[in-house]
Structure formats: C-alpha cells, structure tokens
C-alpha atoms as a PDB file:
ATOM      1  CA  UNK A   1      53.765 201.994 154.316  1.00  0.00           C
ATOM      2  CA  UNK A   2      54.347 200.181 157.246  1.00  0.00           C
ATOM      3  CA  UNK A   3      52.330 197.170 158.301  1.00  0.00           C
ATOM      4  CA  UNK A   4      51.131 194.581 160.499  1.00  0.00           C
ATOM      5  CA  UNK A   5      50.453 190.694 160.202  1.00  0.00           C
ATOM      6  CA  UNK A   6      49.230 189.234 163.140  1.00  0.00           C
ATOM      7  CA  UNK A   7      48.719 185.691 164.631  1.00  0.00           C
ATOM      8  CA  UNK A   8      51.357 183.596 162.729  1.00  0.00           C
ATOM      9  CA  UNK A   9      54.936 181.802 163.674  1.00  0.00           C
ATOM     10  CA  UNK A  10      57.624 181.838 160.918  1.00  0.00           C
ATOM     11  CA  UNK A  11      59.315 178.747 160.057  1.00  0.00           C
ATOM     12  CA  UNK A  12      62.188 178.184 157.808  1.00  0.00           C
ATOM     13  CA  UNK A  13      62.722 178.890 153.603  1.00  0.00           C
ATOM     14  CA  UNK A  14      60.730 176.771 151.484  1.00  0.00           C
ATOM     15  CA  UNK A  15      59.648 176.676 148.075  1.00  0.00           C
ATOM     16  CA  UNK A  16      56.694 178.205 146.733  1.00  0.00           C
ATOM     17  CA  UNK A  17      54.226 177.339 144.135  1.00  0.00           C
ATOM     18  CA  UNK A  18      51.829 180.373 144.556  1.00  0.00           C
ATOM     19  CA  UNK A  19      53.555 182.850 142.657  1.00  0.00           C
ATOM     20  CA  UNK A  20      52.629 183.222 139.014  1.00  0.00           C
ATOM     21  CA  UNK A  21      55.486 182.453 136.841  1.00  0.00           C
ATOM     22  CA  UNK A  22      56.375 185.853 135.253  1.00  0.00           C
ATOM     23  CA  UNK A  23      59.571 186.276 133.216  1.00  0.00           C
ATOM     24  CA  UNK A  24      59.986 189.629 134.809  1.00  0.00           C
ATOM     25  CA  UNK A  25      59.778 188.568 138.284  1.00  0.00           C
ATOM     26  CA  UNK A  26      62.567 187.099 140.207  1.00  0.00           C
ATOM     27  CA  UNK A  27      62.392 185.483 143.245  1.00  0.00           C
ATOM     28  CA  UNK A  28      65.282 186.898 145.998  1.00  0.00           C
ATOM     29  CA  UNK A  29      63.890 184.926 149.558  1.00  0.00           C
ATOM     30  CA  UNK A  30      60.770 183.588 150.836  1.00  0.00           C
ATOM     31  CA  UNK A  31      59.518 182.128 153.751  1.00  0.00           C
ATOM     32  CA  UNK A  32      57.145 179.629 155.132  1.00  0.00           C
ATOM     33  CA  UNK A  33      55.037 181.024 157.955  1.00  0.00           C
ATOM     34  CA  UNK A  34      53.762 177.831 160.320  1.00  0.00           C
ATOM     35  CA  UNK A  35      50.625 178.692 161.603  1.00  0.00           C
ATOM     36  CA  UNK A  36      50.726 175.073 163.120  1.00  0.00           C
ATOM     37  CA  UNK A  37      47.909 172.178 162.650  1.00  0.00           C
ATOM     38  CA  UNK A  38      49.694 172.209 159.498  1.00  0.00           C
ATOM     39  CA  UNK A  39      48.650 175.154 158.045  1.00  0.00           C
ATOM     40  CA  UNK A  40      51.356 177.572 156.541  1.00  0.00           C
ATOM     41  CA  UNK A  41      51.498 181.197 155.188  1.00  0.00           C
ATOM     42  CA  UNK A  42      54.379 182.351 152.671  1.00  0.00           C
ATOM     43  CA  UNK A  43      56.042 185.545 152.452  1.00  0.00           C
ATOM     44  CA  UNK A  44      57.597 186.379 149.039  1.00  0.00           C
ATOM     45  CA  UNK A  45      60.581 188.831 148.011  1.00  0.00           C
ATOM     46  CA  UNK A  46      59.916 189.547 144.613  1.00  0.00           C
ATOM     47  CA  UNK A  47      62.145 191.993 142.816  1.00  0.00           C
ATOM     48  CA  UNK A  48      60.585 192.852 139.047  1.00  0.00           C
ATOM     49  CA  UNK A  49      62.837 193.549 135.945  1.00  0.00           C
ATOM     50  CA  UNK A  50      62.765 196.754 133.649  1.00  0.00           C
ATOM     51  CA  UNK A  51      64.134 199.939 132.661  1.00  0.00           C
ATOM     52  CA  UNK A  52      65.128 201.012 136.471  1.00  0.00           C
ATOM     53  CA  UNK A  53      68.426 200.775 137.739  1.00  0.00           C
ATOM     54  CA  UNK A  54      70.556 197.475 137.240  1.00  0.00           C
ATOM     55  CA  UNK A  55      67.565 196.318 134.967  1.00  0.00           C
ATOM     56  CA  UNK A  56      64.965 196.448 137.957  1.00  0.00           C
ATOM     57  CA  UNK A  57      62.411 198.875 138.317  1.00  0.00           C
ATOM     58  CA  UNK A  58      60.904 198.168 141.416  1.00  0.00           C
ATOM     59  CA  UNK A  59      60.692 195.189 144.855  1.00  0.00           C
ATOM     60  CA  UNK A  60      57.423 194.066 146.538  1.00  0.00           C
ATOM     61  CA  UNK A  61      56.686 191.422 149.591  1.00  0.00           C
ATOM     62  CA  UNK A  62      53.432 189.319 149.095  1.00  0.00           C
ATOM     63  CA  UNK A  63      52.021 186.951 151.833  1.00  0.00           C
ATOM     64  CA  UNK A  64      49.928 184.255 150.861  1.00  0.00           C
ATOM     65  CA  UNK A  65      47.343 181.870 152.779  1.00  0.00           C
ATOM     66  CA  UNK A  66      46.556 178.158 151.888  1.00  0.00           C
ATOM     67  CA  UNK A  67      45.214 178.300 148.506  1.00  0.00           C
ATOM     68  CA  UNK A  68      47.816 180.738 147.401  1.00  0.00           C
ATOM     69  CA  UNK A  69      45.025 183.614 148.743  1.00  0.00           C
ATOM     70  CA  UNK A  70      47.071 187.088 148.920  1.00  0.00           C
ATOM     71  CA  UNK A  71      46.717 187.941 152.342  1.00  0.00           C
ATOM     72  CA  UNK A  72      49.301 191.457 152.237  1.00  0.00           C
ATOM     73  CA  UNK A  73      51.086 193.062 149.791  1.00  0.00           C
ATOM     74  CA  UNK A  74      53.406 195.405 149.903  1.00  0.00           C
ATOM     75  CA  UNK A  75      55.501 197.436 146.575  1.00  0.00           C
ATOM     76  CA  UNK A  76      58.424 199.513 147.282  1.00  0.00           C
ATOM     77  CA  UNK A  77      59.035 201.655 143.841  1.00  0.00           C
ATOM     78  CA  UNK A  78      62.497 202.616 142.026  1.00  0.00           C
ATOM     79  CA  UNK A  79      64.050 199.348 144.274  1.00  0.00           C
ATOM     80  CA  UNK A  80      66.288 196.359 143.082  1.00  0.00           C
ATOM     81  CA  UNK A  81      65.826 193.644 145.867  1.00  0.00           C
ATOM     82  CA  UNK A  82      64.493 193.371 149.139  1.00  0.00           C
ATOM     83  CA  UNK A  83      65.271 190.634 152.185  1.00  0.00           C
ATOM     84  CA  UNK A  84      64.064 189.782 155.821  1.00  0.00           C
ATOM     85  CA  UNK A  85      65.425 189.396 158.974  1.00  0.00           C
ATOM     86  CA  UNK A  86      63.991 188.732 162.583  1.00  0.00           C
ATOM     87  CA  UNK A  87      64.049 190.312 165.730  1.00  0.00           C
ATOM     88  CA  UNK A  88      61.764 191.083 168.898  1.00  0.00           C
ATOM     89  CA  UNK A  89      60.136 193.910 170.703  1.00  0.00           C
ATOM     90  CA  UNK A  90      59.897 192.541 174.055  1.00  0.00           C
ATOM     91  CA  UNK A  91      57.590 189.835 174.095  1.00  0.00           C
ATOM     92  CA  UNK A  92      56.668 190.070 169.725  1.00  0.00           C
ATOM     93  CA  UNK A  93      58.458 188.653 167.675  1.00  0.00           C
ATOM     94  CA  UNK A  94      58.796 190.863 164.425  1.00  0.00           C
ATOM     95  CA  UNK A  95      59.901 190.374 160.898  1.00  0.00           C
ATOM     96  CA  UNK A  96      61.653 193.255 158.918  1.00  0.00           C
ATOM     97  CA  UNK A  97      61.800 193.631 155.514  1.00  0.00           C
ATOM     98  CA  UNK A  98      64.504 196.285 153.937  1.00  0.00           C
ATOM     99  CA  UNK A  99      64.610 197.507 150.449  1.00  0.00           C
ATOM    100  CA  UNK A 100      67.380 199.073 148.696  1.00  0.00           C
ATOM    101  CA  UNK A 101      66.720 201.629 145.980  1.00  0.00           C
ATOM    102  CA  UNK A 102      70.686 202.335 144.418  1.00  0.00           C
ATOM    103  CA  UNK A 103      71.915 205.737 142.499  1.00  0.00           C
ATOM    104  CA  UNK A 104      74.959 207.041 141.454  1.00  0.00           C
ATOM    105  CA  UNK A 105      77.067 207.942 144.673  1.00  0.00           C
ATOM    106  CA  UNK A 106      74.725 206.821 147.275  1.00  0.00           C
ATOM    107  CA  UNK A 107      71.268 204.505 147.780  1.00  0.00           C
ATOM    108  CA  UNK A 108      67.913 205.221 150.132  1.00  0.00           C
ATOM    109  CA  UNK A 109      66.616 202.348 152.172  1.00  0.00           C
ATOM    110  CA  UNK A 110      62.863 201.287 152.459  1.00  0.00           C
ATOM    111  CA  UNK A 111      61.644 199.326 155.720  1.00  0.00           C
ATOM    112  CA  UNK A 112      58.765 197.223 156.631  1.00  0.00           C
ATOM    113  CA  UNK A 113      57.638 196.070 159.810  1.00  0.00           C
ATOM    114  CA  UNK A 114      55.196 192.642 160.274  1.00  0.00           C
ATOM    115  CA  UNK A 115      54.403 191.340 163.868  1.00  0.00           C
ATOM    116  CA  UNK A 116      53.692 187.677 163.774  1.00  0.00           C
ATOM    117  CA  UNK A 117      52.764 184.996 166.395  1.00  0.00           C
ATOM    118  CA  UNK A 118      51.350 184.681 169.768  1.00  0.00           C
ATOM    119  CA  UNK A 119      53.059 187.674 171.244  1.00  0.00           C
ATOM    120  CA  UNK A 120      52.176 190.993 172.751  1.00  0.00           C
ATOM    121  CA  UNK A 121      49.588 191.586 169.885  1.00  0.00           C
ATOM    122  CA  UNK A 122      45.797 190.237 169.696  1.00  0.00           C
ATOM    123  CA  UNK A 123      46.091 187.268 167.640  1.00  0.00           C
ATOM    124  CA  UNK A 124      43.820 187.919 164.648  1.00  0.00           C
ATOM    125  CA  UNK A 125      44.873 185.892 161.487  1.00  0.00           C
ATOM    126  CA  UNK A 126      44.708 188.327 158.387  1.00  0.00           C
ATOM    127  CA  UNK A 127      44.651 191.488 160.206  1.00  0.00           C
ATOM    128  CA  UNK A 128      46.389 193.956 158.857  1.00  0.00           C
ATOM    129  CA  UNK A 129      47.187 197.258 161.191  1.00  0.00           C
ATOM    130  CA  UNK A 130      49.878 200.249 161.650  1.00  0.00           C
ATOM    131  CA  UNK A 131      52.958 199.200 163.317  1.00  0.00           C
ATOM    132  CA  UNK A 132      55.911 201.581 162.873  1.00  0.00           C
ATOM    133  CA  UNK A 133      54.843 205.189 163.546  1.00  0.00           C
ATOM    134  CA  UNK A 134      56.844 206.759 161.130  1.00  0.00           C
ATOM    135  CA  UNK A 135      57.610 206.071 157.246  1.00  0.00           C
ATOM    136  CA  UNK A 136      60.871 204.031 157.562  1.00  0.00           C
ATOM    137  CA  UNK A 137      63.004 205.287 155.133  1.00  0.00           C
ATOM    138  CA  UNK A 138      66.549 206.485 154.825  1.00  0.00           C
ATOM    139  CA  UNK A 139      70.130 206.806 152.444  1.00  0.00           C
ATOM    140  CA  UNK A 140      73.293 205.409 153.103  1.00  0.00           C
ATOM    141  CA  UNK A 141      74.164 207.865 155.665  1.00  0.00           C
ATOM    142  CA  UNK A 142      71.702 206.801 157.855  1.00  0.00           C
ATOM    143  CA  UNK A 143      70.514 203.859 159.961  1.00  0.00           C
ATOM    144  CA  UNK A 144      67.768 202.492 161.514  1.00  0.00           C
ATOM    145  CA  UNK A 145      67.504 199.636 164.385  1.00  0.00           C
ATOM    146  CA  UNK A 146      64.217 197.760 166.079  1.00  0.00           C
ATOM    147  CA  UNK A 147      64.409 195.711 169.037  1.00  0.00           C
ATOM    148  CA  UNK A 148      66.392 195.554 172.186  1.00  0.00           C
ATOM    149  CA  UNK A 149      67.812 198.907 173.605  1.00  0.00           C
ATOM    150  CA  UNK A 150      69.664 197.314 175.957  1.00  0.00           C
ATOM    151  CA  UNK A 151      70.711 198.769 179.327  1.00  0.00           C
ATOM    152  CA  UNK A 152      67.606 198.149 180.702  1.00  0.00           C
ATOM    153  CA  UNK A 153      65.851 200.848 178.527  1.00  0.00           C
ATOM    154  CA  UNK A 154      63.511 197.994 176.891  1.00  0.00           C
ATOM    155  CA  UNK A 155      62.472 197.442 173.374  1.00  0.00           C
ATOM    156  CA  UNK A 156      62.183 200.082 171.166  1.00  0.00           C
ATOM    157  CA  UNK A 157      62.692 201.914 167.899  1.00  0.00           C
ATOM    158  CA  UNK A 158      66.008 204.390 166.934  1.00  0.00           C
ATOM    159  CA  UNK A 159      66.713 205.810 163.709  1.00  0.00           C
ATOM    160  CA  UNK A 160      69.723 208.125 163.214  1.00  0.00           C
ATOM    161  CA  UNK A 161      69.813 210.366 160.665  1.00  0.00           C
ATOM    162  CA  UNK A 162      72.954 213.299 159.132  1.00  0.00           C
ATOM    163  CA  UNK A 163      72.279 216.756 159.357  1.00  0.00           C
ATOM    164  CA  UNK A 164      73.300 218.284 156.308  1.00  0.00           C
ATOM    165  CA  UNK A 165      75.473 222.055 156.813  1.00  0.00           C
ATOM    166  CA  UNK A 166      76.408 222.252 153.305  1.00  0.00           C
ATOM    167  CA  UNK A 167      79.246 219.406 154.255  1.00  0.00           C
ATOM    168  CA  UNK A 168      80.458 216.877 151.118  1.00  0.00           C
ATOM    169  CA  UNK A 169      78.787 213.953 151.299  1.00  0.00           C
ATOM    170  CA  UNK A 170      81.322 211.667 152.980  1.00  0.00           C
ATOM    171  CA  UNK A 171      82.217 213.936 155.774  1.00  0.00           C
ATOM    172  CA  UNK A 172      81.753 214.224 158.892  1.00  0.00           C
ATOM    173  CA  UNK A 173      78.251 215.161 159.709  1.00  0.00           C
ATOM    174  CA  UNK A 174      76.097 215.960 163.174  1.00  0.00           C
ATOM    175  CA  UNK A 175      73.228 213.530 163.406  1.00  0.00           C
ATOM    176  CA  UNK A 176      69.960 213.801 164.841  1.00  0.00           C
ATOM    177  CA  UNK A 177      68.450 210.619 167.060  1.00  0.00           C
ATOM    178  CA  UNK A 178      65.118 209.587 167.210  1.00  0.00           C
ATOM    179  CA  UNK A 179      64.226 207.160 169.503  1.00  0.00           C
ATOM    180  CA  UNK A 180      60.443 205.127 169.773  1.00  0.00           C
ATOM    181  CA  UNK A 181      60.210 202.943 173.072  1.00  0.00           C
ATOM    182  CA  UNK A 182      57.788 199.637 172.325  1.00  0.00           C
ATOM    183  CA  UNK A 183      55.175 199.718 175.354  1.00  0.00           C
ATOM    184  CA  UNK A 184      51.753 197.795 175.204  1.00  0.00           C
ATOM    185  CA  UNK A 185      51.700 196.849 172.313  1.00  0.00           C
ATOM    186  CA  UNK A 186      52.552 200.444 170.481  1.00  0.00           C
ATOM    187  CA  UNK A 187      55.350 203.111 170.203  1.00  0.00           C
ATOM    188  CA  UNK A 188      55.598 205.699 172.218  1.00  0.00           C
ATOM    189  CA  UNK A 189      57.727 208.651 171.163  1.00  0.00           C
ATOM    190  CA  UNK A 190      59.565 210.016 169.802  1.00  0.00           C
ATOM    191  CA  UNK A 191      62.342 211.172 172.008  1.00  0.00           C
ATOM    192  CA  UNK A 192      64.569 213.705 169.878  1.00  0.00           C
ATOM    193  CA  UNK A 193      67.771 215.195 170.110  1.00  0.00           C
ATOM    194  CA  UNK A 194      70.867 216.252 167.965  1.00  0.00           C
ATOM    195  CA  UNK A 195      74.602 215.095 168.311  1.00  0.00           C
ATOM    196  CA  UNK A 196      77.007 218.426 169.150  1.00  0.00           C
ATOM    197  CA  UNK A 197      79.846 216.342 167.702  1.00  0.00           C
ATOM    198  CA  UNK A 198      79.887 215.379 164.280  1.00  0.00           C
ATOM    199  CA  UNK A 199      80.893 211.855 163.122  1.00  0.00           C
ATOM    200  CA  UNK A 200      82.086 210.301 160.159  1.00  0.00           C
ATOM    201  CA  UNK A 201      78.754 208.817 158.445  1.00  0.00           C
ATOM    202  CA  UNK A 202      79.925 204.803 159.231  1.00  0.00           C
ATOM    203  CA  UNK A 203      76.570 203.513 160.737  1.00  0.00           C
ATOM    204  CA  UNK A 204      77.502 201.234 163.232  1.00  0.00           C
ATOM    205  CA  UNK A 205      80.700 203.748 164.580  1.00  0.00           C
ATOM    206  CA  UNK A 206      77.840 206.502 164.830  1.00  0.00           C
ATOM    207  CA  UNK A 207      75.963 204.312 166.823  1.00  0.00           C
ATOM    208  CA  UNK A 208      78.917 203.596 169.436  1.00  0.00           C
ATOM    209  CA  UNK A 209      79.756 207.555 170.327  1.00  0.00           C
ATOM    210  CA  UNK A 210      76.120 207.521 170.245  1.00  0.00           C
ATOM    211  CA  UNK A 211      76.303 204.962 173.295  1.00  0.00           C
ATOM    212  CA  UNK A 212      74.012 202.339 171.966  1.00  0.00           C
ATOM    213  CA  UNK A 213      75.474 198.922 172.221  1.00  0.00           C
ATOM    214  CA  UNK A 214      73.317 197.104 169.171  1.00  0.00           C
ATOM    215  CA  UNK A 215      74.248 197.607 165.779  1.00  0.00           C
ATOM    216  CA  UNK A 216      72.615 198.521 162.520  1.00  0.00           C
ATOM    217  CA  UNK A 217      69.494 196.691 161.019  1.00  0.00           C
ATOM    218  CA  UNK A 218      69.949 198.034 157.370  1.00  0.00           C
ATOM    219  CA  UNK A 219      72.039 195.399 157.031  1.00  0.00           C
ATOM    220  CA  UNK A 220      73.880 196.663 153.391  1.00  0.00           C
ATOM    221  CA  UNK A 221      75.730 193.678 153.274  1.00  0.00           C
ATOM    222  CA  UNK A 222      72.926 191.232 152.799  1.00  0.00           C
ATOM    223  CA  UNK A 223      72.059 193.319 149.555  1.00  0.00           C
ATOM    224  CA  UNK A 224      74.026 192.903 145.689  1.00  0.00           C
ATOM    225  CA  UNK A 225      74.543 196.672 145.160  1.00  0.00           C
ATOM    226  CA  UNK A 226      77.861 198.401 147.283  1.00  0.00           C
ATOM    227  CA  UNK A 227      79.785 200.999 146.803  1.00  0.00           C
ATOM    228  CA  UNK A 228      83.357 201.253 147.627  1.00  0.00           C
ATOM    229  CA  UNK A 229      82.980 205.048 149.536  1.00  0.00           C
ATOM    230  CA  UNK A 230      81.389 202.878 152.521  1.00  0.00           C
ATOM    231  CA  UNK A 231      79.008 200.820 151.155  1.00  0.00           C
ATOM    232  CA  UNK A 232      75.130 201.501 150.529  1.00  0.00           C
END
C-alpha cells in the first residue's frame, strides 16, 4: 500500500512517549513532524519480534497526532526493520519509508511513499490519499529511485527491474525500466522499455549504462541484514 500524508513539515529525531510499551516491539527510528505553532506529529519504525526470520516476523510505520491519536498506519508482513529517508518531487517534499524482508540467498524490498508540507499537494492535515501508482516492491536485484531525473527531465519515478531467461541468480541479466514523471501533483506513466544488453545485477552500475545520473533509493546499507554475493 502506498500512501499519502499531507500538510505537515518534518523536523528532526525525537523521543516518543506514544507508543505502548510492548516487549515485542522495538523501536528502529522515529521522527518528529513540526506542524509549527508548536504542534508536532511522530512517525514510528516499529519492527515486532517472533518466529519470522532473525526473530522478527513483521515492520510497520505509525504516525501519531497530539494526544498520541493514530493518524496512519502502515504493516509490511514477513519484514525485519524498516527506515526513512527524504527527498523531493519538484516542489513536495516526500518521505520514503523502505522495508526489508531477508531469505536465504536474496531479500525483497517494500516501499512507502508520504508527501508532507506546504508543497505541490492541497494541504489537508490527516488526509490520507494514493501517491505511488504502482505497489513498490522489489528483491535485491532490483532498484527503485523517486525524485530528481536530472537532465532537465523533471521529477519523477524509475524502478528497474531483471528479466529472468533461466540465468543463475547473480548473472548478468537484461532489465526492464519503468519510468513515472511527477506532473501536477500525480504520476504520469509509465514509460516502458527493456535493456538489449544485459548487466551484472549491481544497482547503482545498472543505473549508469542505463544513463541516469542519481543513484539507488533502496538504500541496503542503512539496513542490519547483508549478504556477501552483493548485498540485499
């Protein structure tokens, strides 16, 4: 599910006292959301323990209002942690949440997508609407990336994605671009088309012979779980 919260300005970390205390909840990030006059929201990474893989069975963002009111939630099954990161599509200012769901030789990434602030979008506290226009989820061998095209193509959306021809895993693989360009207010797209070549699946090297000049926004680094064959 991809989401949207609209008509708040995110501030820095700070420490929370809405979430119940739960022994089989940790806490990975949060952040305060400044909705200024000195009122705040909160956004939450929660990853829950059980019998899933490295003990956890399962991540979730929650977003609370003064009063510790639940304003979105959001559960990403059969996932160990989950963290945010910032960006823009043109004149909105985004927040992204990934997920990472690990397995034995490879992992599958969830995304989430939350508008916030005085941007390009009505500013309507609470409301909750469809951002992304496609179910943002992936494995290892492929990447996604929001924001600036760059070369004057605007903002936008790209995911690239391998193209299994009964190729090993780690190979070499064609890949198959999808592109989403971010116009008043909404995507537009998608604009598909398939690599002749096939590359070696090493996200931000795809993305290069692919001629885009950003780089990933999985981000596998910022996660615990990696695995030596190129990471999740």
């Amino acid at each position: 599910m991809i989401g949207l919260l609209a008509g708040v300005a995110l501030a820095a970390s700070a420490d929370s006292s809405c979430l119940a205390a739960d022994p089989a909840d940790l806490v990975v990030e949060r952040k305060a959301i400044d909705l200024g006059a000195g009122e705040q929201l909160e956004a939450v990474s929660v990853s829950r323990r059980g019998d899933g893989t490295l003990g956890f069975e399962a991540s979730r963002l929650v977003i609370y209002s003064a009063g510790c009111h639940v304003v979105f939630e959001q559960r990403f099954g059969d996932t160990t942690e989950a963290h945010f990161a910032l960006t823009r599509l043109g004149g909105q200012p985004v927040l992204v949440l990934s997920a990472v769901a690990p397995g034995g030789s490879a992992c599958v990434y969830q995304h989430l997508i939350l508008a916030y602030g005085r941007g390009e979008l009505p500013s309507i506290l609470d409301d909750l609407v469809p951002l992304a226009p496609m179910d943002l989820g992936h494995s290892n061998m492929d990447r996604f990336y929001v924001g600036d095209l760059g070369r004057g193509r605007g903002a936008g959306l790209v995911l690239w994605e391998a193209i299994w021809d009964s190729e090993a895993h780690y190979v070499p693989h064609r890949y198959r671009v999808s592109t989403y360009r971010w116009c008043g207010g909404r995507f537009i797209g998608p604009v598909v088309w398939t690599t002749r070549r096939k590359y070696r699946p090493e996200p931000n090297l795809v993305a290069k012979h692919l001629g885009f000049a950003f780089r990933d926004a999985t981000r596998p680094e910022q996660f615990t779980v990696t695995f030596d064959h190129g990471g999740c």
